[in-house]
Protein backbone atom coordinates (compact mmCIF):
# COMPACT_ATOMS: atom_id res chain seq x y z
CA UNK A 1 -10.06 -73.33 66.37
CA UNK A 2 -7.22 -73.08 69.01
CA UNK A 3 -7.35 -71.25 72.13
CA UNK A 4 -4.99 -68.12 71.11
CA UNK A 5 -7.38 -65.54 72.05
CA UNK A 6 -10.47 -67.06 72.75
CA UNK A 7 -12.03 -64.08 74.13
CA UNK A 8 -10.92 -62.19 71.43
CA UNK A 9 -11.05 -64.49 68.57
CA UNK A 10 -13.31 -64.35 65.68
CA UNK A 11 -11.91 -66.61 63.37
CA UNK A 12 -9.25 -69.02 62.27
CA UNK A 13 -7.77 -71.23 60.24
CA UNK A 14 -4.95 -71.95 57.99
CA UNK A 15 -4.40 -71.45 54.43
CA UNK A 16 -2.29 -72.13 51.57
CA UNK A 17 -1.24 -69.66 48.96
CA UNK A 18 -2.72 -70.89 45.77
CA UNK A 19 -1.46 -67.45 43.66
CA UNK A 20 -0.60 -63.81 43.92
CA UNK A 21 -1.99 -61.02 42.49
CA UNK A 22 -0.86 -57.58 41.45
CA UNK A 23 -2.16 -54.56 43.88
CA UNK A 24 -2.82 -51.04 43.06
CA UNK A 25 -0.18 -50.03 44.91
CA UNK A 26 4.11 -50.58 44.89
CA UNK A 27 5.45 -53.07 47.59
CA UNK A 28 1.75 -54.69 48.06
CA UNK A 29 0.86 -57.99 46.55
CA UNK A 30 -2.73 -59.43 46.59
CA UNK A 31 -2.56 -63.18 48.09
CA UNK A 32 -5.34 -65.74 46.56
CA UNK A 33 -5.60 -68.29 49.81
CA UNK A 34 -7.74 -71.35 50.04
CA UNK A 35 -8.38 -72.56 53.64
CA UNK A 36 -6.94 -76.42 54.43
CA UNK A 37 -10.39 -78.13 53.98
CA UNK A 38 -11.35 -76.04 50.64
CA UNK A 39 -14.08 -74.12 52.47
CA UNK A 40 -12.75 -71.35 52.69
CA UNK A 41 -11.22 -68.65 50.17
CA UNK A 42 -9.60 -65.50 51.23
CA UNK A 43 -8.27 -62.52 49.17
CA UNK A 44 -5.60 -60.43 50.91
CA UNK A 45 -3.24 -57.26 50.33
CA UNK A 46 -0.08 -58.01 52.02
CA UNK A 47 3.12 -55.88 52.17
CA UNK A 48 5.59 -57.95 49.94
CA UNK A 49 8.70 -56.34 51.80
CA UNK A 50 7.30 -57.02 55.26
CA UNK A 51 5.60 -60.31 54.36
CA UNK A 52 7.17 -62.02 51.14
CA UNK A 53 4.78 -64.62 49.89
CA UNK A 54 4.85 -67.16 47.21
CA UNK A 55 2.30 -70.08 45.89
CA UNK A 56 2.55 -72.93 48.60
CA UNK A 57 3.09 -71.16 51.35
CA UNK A 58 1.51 -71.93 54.15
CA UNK A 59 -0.30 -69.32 56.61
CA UNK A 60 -1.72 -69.57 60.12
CA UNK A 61 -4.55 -66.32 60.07
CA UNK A 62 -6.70 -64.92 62.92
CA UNK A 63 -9.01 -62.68 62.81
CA UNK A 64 -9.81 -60.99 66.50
CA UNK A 65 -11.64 -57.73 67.93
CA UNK A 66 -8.50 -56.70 70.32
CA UNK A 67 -4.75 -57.79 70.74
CA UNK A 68 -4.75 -58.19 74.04
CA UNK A 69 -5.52 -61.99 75.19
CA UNK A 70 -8.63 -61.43 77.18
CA UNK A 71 -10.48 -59.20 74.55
CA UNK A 72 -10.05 -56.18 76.41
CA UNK A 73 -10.08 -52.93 74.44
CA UNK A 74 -6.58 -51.91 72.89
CA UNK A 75 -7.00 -47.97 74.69
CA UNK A 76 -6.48 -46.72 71.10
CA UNK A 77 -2.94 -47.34 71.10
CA UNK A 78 -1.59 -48.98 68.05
CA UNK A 79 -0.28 -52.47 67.74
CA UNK A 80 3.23 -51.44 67.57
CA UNK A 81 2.81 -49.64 71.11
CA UNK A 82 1.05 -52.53 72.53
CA UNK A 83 3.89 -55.35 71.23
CA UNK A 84 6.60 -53.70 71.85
CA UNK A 85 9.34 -55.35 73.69
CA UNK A 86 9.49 -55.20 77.53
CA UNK A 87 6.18 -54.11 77.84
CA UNK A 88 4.46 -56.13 80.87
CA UNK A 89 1.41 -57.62 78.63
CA UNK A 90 2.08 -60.42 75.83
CA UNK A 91 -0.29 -59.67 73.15
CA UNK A 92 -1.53 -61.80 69.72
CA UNK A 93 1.48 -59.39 67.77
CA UNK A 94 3.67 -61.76 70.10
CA UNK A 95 3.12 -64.79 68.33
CA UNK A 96 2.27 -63.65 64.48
CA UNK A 97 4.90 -62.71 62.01
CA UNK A 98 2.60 -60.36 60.29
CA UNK A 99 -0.21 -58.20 62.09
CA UNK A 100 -2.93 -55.95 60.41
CA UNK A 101 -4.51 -54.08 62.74
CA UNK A 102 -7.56 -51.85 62.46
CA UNK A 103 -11.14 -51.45 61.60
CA UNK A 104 -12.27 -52.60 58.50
CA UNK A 105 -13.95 -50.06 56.38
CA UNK A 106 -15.88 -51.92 53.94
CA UNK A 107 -16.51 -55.42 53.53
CA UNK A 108 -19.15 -57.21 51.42
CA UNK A 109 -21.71 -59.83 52.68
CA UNK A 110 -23.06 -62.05 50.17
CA UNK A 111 -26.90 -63.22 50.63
CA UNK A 112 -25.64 -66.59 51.10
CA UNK A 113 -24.44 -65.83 54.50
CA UNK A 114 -21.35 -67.91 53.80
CA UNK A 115 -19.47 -64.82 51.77
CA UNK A 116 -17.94 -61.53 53.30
């Protein structure tokens, strides 16, 4: 792992698009990704508009607890009010061209302990 956000940073890695997937919903496709050494495999809903995405491409993800570089808490605003331009902190939305950002409502561990 780099040093983005180290006291925010959960995880990271990079990935390659192996397929996509329709969604449930319009203007959302569902990304198959398998991380650069093959240990990895991630599922993700993307906005196609915002984020077009096609088999090969390559993506840089992060997974972190706050925006802000030194893991401080966000003060509830949302991402788009902490990155916005001019403002006097540089956040992780600075350098990613795509940002979810949120809690995650439901997730599922696998017994393995190497599945979520």
């Amino acid at each position: 792992m780099s040093n983005i956000a180290s006291d925010a940073q959960l995880f990271e890695d990079h990935f390659r698009v192996e397929r996509l997937g329709n969604a449930k919903y319009d203007r959302v496709d569902r990304i198959y990704c398998q991380s650069e050494d093959k240990s990895i495999t991630m599922t993700l809903d993307i906005n196609n508009e915002l984020f077009p995405c096609k088999p090969d491409d390559e993506l840089h993800v992060a997974l972190a607890t706050s925006l802000n570089y030194d893991g401080s808490k966000d003060n509830e605003r949302g991402w788009r009010d902490v990155a916005k331009a001019g403002a006097s902190d540089a956040t992780l939305a600075d350098i990613f061209d795509y940002v979810c950002y949120g809690k995650i409502y439901k997730f599922e561990d696998a017994e393995d302990g190497k599945t979520m």
